[in-house]
N, C-alpha and C. Protein backbone atom coordinates (compact mmCIF):
# COMPACT_ATOMS: atom_id res chain seq x y z
N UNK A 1 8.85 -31.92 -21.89
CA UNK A 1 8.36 -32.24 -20.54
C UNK A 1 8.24 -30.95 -19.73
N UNK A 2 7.00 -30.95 -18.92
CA UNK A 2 6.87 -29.92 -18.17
C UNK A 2 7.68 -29.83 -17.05
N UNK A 3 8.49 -28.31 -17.00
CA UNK A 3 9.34 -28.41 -15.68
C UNK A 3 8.31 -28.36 -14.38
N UNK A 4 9.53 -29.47 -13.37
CA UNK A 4 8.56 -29.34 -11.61
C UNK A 4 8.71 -27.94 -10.84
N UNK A 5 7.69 -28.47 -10.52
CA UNK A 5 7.67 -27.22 -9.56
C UNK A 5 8.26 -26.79 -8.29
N UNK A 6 9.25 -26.33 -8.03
CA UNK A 6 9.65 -27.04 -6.63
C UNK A 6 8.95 -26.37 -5.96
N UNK A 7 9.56 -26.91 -4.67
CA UNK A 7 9.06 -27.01 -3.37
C UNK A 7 8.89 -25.85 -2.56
N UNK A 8 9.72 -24.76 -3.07
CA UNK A 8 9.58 -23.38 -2.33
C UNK A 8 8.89 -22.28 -3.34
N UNK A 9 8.49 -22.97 -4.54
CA UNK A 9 7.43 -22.53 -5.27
C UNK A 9 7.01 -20.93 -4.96
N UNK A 10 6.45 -21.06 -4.09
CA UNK A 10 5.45 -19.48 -3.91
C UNK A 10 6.55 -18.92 -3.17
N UNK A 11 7.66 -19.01 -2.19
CA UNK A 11 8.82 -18.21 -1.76
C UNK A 11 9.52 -17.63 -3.10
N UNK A 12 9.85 -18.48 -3.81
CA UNK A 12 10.97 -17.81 -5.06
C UNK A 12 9.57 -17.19 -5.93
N UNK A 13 8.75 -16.87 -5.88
CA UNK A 13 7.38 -15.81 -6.50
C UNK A 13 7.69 -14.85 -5.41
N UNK A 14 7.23 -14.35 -4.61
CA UNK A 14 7.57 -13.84 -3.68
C UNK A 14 8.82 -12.83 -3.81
N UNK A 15 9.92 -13.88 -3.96
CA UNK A 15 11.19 -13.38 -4.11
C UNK A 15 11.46 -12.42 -5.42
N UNK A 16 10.90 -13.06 -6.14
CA UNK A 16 10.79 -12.30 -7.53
C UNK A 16 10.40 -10.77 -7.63
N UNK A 17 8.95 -11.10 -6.89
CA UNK A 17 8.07 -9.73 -7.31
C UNK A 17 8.63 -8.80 -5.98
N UNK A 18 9.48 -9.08 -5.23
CA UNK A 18 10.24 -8.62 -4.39
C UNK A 18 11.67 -7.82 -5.16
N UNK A 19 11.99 -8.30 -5.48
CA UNK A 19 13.20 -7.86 -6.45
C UNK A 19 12.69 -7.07 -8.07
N UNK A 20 11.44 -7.31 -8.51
CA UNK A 20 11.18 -7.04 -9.10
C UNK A 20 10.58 -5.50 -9.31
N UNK A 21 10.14 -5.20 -7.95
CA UNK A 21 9.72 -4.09 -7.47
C UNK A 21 10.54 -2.85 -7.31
N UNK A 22 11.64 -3.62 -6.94
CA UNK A 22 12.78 -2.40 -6.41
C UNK A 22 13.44 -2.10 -8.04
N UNK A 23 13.33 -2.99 -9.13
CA UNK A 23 13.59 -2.58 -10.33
C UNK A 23 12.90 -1.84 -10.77
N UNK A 24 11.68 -2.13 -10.75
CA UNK A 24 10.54 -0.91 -11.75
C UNK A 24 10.51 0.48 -11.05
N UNK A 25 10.84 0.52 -9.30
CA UNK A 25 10.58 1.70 -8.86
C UNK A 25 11.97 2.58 -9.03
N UNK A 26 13.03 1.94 -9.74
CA UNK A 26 14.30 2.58 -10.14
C UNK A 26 14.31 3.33 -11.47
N UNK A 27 14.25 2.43 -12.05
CA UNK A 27 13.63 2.86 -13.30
C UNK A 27 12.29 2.75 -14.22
N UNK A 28 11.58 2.05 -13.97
CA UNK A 28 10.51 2.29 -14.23
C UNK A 28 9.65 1.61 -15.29
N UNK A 29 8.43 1.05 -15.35
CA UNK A 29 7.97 -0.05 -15.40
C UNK A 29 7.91 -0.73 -17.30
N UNK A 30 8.06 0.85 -18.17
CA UNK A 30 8.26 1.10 -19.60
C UNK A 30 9.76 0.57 -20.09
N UNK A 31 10.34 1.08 -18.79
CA UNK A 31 11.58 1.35 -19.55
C UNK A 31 12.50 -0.32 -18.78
N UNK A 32 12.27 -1.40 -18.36
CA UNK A 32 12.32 -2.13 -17.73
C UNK A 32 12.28 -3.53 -18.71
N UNK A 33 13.04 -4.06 -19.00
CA UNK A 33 12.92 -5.56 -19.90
C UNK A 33 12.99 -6.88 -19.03
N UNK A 34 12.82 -7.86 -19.54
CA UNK A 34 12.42 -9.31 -18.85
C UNK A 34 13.99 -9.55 -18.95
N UNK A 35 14.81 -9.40 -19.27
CA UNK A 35 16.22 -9.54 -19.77
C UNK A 35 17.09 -8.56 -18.55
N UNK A 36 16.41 -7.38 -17.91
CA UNK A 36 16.48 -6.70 -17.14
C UNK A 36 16.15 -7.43 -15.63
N UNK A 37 14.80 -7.92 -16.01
CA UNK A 37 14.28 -8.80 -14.59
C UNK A 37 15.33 -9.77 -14.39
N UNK A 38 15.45 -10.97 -15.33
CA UNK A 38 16.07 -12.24 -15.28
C UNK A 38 17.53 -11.91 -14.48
N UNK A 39 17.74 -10.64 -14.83
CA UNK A 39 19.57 -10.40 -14.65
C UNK A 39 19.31 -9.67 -12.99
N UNK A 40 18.52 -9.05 -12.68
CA UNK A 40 18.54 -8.54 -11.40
C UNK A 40 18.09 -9.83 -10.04
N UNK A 41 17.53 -10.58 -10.71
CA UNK A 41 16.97 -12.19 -9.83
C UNK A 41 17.51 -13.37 -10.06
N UNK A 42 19.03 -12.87 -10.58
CA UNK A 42 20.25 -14.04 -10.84
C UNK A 42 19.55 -15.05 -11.50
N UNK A 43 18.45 -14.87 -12.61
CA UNK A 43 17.97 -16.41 -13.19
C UNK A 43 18.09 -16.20 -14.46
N UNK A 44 17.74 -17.47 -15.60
CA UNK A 44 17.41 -17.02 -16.64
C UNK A 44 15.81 -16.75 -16.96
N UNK A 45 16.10 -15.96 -18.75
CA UNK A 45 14.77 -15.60 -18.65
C UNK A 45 13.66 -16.81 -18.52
N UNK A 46 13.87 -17.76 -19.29
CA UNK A 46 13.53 -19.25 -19.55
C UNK A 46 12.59 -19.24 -17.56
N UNK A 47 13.63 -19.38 -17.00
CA UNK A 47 13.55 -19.62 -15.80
C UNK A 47 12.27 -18.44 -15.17
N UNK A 48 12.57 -17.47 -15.24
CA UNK A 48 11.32 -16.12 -15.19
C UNK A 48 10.51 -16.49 -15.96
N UNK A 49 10.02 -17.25 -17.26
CA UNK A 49 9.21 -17.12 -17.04
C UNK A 49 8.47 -18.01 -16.78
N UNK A 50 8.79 -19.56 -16.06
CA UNK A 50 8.53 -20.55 -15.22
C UNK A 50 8.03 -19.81 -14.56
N UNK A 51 8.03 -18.68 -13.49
CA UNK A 51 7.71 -18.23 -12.44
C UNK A 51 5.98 -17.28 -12.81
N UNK A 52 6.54 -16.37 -13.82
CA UNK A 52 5.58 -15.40 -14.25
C UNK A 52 5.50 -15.20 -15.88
N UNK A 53 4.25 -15.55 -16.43
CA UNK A 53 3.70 -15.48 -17.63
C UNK A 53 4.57 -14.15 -18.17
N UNK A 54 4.38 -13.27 -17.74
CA UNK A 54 4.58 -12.01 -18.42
C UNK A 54 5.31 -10.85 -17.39
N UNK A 55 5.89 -9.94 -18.17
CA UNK A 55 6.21 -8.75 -16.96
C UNK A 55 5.03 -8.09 -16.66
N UNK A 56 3.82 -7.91 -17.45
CA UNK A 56 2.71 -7.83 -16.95
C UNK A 56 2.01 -8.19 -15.63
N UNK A 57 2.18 -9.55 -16.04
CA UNK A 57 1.63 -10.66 -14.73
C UNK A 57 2.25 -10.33 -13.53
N UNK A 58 3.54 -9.65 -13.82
CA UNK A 58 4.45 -9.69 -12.45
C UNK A 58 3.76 -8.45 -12.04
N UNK A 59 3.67 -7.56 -12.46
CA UNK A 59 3.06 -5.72 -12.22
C UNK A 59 1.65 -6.66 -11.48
N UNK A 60 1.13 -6.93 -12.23
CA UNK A 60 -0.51 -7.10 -11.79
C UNK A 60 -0.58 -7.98 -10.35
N UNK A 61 0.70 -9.03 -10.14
CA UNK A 61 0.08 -9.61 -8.70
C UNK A 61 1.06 -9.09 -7.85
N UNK A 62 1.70 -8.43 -8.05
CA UNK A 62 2.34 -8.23 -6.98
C UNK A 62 1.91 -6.75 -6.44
N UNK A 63 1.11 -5.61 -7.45
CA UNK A 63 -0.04 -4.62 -6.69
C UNK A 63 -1.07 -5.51 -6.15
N UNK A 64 -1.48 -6.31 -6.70
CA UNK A 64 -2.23 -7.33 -5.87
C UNK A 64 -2.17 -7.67 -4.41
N UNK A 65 -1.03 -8.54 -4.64
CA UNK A 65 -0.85 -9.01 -3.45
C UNK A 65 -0.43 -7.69 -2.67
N UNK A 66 0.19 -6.71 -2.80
CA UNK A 66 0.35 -5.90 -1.94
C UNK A 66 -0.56 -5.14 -1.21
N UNK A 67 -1.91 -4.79 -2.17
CA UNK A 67 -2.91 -3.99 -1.60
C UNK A 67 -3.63 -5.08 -0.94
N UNK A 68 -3.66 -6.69 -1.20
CA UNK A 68 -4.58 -6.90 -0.93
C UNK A 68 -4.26 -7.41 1.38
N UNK A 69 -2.96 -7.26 0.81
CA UNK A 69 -2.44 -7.68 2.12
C UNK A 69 -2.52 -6.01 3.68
N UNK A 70 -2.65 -4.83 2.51
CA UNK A 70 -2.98 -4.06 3.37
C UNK A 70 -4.16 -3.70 3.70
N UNK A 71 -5.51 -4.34 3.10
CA UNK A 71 -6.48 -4.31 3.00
C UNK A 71 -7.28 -5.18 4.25
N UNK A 72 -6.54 -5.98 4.38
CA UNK A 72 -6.80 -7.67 5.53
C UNK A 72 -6.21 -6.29 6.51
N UNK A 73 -4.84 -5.72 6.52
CA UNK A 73 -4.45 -4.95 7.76
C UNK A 73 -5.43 -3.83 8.23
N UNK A 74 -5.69 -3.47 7.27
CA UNK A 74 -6.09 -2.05 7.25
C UNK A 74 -7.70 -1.96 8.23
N UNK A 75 -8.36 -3.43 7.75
CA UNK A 75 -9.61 -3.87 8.15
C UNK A 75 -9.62 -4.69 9.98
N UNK A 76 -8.55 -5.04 9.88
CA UNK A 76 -8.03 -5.50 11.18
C UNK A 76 -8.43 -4.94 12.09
N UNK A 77 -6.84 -3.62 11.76
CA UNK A 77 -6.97 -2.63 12.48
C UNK A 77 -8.03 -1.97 13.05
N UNK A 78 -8.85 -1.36 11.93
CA UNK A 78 -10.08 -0.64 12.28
C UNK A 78 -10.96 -1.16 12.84
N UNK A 79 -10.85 -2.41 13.11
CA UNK A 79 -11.99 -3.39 13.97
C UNK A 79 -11.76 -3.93 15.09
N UNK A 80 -10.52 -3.35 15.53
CA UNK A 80 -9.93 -4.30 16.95
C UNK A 80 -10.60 -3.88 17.93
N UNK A 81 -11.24 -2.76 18.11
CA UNK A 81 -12.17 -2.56 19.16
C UNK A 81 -11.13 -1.27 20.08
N UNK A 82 -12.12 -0.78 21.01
CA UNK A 82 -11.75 0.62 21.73
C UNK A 82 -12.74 1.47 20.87
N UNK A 83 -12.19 2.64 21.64
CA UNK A 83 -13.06 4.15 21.04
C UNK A 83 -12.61 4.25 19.51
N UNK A 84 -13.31 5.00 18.40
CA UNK A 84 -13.18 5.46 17.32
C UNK A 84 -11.77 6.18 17.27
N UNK A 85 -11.27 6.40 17.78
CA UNK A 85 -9.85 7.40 17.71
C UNK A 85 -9.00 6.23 18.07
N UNK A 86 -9.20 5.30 18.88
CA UNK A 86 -8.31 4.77 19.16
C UNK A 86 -8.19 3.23 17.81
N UNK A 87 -8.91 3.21 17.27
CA UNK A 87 -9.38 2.51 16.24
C UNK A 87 -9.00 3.20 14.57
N UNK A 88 -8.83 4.23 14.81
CA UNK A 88 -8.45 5.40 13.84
C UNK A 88 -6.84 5.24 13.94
N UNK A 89 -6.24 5.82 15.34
CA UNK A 89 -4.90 5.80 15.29
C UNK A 89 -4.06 4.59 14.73
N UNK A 90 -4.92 3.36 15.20
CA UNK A 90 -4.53 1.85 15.01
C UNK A 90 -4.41 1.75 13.20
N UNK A 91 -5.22 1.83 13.17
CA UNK A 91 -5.51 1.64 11.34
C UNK A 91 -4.39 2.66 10.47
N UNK A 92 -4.05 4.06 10.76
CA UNK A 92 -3.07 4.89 10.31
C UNK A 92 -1.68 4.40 10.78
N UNK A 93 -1.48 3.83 11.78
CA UNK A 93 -0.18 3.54 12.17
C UNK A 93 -0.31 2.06 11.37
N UNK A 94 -1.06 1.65 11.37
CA UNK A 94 -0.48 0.05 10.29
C UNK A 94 -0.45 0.72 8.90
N UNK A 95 -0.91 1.17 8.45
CA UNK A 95 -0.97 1.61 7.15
C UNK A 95 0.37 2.24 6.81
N UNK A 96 1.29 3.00 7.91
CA UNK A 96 2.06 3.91 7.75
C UNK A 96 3.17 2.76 8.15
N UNK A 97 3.31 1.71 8.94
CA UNK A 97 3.87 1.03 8.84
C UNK A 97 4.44 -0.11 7.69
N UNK A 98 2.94 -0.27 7.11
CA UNK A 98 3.14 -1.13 6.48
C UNK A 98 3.83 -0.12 4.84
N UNK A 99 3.54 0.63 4.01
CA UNK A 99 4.35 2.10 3.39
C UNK A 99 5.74 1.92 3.76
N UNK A 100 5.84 2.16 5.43
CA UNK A 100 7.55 2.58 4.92
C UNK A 100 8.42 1.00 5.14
N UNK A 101 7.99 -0.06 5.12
CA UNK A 101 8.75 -1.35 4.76
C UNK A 101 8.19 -1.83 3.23
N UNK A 102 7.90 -1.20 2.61
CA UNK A 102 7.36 -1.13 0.83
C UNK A 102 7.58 -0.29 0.38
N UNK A 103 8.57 0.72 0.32
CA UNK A 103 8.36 1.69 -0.39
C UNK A 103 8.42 1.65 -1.59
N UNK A 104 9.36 0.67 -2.81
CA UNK A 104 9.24 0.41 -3.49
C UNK A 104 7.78 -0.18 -4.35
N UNK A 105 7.13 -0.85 -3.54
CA UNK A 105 5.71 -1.20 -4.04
C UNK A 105 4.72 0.09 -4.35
N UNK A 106 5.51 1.03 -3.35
CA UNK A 106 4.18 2.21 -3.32
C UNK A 106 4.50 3.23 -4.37
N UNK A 107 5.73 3.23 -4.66
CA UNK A 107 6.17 3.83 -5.84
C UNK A 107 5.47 3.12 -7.10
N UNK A 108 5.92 1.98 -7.46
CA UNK A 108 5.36 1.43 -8.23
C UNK A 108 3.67 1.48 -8.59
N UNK A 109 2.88 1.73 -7.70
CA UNK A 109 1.51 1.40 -7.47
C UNK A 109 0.96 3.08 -8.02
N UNK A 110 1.87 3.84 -7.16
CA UNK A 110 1.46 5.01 -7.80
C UNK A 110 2.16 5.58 -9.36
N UNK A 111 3.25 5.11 -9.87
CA UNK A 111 3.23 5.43 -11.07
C UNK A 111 3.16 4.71 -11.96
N UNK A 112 2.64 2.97 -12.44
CA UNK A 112 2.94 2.07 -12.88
C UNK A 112 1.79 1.42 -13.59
N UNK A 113 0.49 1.78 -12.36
CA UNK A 113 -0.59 1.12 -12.39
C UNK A 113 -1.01 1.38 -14.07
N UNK A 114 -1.12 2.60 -14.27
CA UNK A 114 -1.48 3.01 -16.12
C UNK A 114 -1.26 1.38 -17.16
N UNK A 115 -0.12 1.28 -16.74
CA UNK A 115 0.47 -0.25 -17.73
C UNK A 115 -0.42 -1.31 -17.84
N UNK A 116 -1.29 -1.20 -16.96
CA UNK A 116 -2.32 -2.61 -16.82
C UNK A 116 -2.95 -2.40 -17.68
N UNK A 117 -4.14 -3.76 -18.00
CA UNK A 117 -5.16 -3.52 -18.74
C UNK A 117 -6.15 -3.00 -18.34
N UNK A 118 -7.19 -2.99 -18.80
CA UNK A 118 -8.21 -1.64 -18.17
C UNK A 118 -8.92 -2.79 -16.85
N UNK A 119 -9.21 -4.10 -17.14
CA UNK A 119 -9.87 -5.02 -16.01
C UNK A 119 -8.75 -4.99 -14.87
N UNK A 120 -7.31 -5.42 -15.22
CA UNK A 120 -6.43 -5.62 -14.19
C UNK A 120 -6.66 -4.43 -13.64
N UNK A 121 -6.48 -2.82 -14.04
CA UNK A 121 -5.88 -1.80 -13.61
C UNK A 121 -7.48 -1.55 -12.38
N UNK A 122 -9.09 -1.88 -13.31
CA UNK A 122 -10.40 -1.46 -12.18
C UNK A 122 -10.01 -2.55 -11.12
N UNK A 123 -9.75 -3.80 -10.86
CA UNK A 123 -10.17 -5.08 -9.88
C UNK A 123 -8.46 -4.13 -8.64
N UNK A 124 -7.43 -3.34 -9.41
CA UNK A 124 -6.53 -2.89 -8.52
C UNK A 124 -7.49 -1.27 -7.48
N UNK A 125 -7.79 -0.99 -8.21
CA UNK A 125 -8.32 0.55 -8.19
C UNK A 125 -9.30 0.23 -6.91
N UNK A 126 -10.04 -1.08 -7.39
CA UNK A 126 -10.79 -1.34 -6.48
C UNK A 126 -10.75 -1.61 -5.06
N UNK A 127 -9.45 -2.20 -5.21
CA UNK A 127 -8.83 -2.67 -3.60
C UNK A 127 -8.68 -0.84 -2.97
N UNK A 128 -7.84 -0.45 -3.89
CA UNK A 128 -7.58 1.18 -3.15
C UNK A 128 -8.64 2.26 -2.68
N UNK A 129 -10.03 1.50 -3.22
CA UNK A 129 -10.70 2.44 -3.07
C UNK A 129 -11.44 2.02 -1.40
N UNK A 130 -11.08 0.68 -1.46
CA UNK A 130 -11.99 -0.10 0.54
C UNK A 130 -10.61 -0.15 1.08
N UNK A 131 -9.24 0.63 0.97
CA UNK A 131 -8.66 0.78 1.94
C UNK A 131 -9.22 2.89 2.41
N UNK A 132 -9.22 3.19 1.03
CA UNK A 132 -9.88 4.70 1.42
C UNK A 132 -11.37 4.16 2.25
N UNK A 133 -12.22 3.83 2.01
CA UNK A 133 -13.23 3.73 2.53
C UNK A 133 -12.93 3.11 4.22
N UNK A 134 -12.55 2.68 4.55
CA UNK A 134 -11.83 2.11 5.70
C UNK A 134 -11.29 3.69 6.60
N UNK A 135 -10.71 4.62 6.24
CA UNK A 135 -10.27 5.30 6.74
C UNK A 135 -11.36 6.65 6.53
N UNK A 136 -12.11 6.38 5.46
CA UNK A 136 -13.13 7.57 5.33
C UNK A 136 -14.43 7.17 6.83
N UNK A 137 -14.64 5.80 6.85
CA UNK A 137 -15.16 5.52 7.80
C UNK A 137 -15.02 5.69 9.12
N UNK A 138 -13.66 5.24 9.59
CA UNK A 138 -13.31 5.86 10.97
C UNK A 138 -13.41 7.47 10.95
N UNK A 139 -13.11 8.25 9.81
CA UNK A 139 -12.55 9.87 10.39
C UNK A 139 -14.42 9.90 10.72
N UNK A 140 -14.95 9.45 9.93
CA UNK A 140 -16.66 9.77 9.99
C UNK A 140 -16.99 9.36 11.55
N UNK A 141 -16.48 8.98 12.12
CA UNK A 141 -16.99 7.83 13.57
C UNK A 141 -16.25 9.00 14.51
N UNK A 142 -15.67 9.56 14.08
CA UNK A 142 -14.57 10.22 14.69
C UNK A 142 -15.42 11.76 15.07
N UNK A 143 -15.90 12.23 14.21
CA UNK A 143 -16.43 13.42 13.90
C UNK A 143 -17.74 13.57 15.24
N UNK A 144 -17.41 13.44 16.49
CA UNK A 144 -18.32 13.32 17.62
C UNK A 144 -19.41 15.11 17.28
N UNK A 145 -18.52 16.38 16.90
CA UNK A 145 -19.01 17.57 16.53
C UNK A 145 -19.39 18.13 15.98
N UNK A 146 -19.80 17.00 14.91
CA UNK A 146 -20.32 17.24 13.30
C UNK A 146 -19.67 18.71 12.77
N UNK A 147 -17.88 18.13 12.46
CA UNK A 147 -17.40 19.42 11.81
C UNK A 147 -17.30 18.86 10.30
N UNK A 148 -17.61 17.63 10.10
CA UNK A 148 -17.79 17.47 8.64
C UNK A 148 -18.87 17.39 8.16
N UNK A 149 -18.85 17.71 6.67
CA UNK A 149 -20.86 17.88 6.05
C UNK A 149 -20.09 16.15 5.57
N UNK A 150 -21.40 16.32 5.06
CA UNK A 150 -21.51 15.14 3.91
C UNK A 150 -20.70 15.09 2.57
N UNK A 151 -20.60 16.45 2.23
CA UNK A 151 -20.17 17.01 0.71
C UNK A 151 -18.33 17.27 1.07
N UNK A 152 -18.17 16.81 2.10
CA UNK A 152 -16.51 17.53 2.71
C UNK A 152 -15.86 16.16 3.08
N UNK A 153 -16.73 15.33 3.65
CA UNK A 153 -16.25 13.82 4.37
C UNK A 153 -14.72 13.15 3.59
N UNK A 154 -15.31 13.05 1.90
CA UNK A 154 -13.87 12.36 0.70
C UNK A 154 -12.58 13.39 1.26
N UNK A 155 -12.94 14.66 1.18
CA UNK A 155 -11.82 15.94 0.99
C UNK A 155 -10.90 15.37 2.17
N UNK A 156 -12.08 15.34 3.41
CA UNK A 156 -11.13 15.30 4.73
C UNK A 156 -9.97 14.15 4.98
N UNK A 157 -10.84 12.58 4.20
CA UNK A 157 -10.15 11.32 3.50
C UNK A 157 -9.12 11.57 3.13
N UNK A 158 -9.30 12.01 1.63
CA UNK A 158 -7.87 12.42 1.18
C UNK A 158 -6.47 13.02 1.70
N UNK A 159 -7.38 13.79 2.38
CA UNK A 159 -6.12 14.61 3.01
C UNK A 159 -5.40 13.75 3.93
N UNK A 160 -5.98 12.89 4.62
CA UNK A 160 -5.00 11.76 5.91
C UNK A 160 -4.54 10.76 4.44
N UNK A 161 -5.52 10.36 3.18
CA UNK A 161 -4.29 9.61 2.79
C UNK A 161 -3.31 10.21 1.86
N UNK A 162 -3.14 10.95 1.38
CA UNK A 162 -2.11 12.10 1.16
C UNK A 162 -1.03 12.14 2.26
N UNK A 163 -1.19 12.38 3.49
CA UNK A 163 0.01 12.65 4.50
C UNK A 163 0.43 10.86 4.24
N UNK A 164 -0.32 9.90 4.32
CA UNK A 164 -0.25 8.58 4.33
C UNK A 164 1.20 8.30 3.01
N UNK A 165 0.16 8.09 1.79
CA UNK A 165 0.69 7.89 0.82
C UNK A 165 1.84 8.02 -0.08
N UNK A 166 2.20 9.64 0.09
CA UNK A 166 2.80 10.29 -0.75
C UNK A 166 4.26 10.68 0.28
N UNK A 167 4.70 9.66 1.26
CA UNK A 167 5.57 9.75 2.10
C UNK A 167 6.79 9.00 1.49
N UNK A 168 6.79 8.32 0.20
CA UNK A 168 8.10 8.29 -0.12
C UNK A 168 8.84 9.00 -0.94
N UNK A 169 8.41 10.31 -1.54
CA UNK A 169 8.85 11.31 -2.31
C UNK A 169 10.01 11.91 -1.27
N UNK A 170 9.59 11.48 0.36
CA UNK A 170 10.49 12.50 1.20
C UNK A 170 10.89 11.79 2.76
N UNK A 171 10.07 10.86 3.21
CA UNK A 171 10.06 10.58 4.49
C UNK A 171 11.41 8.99 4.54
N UNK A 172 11.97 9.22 5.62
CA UNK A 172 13.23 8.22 5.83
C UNK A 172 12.74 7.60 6.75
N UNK A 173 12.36 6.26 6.52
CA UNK A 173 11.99 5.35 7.66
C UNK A 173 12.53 5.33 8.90
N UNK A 174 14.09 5.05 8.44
CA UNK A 174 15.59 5.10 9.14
C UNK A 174 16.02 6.98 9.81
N UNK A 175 15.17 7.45 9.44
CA UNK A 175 15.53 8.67 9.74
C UNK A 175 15.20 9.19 11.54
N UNK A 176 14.96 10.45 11.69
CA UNK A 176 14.82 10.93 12.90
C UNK A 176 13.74 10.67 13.48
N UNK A 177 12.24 10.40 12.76
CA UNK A 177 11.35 10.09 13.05
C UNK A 177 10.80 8.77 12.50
N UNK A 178 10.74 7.86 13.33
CA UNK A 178 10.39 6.67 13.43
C UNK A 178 8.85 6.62 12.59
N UNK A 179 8.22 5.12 11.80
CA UNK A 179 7.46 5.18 11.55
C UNK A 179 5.72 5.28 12.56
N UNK A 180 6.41 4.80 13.85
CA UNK A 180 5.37 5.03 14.96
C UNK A 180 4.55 6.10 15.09
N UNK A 181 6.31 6.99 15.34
CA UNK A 181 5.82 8.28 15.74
C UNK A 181 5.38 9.36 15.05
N UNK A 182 5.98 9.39 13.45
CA UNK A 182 5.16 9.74 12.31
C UNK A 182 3.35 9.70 12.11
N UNK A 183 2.93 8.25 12.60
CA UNK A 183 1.62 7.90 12.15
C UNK A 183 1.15 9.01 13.24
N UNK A 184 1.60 8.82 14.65
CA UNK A 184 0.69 9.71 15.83
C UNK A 184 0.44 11.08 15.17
N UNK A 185 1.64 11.39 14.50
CA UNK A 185 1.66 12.61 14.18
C UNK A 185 0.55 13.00 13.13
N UNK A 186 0.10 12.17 12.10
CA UNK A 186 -0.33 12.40 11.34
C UNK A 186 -2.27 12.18 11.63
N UNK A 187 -2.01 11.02 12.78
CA UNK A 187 -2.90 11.04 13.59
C UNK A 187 -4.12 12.10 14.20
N UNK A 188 -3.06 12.58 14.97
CA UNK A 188 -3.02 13.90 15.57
C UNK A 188 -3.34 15.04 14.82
N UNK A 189 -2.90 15.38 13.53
CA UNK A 189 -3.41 16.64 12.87
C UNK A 189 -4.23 16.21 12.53
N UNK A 190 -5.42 15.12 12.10
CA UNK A 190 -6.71 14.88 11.84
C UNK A 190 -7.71 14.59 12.77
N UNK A 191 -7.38 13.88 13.78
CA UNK A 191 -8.32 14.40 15.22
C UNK A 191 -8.27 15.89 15.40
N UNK A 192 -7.16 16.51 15.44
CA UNK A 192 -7.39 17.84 16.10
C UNK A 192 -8.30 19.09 15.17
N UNK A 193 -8.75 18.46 14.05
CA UNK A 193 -8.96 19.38 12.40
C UNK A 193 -10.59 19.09 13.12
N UNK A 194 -11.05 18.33 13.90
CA UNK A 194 -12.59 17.36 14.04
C UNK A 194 -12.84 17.76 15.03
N UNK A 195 -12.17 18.17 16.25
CA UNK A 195 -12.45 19.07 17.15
C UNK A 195 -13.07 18.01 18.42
N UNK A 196 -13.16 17.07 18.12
CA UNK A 196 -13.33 15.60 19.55
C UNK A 196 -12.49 15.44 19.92
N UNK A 197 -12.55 14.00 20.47
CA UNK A 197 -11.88 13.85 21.43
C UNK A 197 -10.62 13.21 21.08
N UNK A 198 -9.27 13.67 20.99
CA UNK A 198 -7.99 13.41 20.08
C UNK A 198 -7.04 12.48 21.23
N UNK A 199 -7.67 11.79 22.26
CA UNK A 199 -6.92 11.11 22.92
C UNK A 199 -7.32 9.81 22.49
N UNK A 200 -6.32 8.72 22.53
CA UNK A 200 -6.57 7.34 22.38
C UNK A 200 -7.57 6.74 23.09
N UNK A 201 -7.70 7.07 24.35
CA UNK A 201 -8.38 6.16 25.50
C UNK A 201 -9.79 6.11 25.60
């Protein structure tokens, strides 16, 4: 007989790829067993894999669901309206928000993704590439002085998601600088690189 499903169904999924995350970004997604999962999410394996087909399956929706949830933010943001900078700042401070309450996901996303199959790993790649485009767009809206060519626009991208991205190798949420005031900051050195107008208003 097929087991029911209960009732909090998609919470204990959730919960899983929640707990599951902070395992792979410890040690790491190779070196990581379902026997490993089951024991860190107090269940059995039997029970895991009621929840998720595979440790695969678990890698694949839960970059999923993670990008796809910063993707809805990310698009939000950049559309709430005001000036281009102020639409810019908005979109980097959610992004930077949303990073340092995941850090575990972002670890994972950046060293993990390889494990997929080549369809799972393009349909992930893909989400990452319209949250870059999202932010390649505003710095472009931004550029009132035309200090970027055409051939420079990705470089300038990268570089805000670089300060973005690569903030859990070193940055403490909990630390001296708040995630707010981080984003302004990071804000701020890419308006001021464009030579417009670097105020919000």
């Amino acid at each position: 007989m097929a087991r029911r499903q209960a009732e909090n169904y998609g919470q204990i999924r959730r919960d899983i790829m929640a707990v599951t995350a902070s395992v792979f970004a410890r040690q790491g997604y190779a070196a990581t067993t379902i026997a490993d999962l089951a024991t860190a999410n107090g269940i059995s394996r039997g029970l895991l894999y009621h929840y998720f087909a595979s440790k695969e399956a678990l890698l694949q929706e839960m970059l999923n669901a993670h990008l796809d949830m910063m993707l809805d933010a990310a698009r939000a943001a950049s559309t709430a309206g005001g000036t281009p900078e102020a639409r810019f700042r908005a979109t980097v401070d959610t992004i930077v928000a949303i990073n340092a309450g995941s850090r575990d996901l972002q670890v994972v996303l950046l060293h993990d993704l390889q494990n997929l199959g080549v369809a799972e790993r393009t349909e992930i790649i893909a989400k990452q590439r319209q949250i870059i485009a999202v932010l390649r767009d505003l710095i472009r809206d931004c550029d009132h002085t035309g200090q970027i060519e055409p051939r420079t626009l990705m470089a300038h991208t990268m570089m805000c998601v670089g300060m973005i991205n690569y903030t859990y190798l070193w940055y403490d949420p909990d630390g001296p600088v708040p995630p707010g005031e981080y984003a302004a900051m990071v804000a701020d050195t890419d308006l001021a690189g464009l030579g417009g107008r670097p105020d919000s208003d």
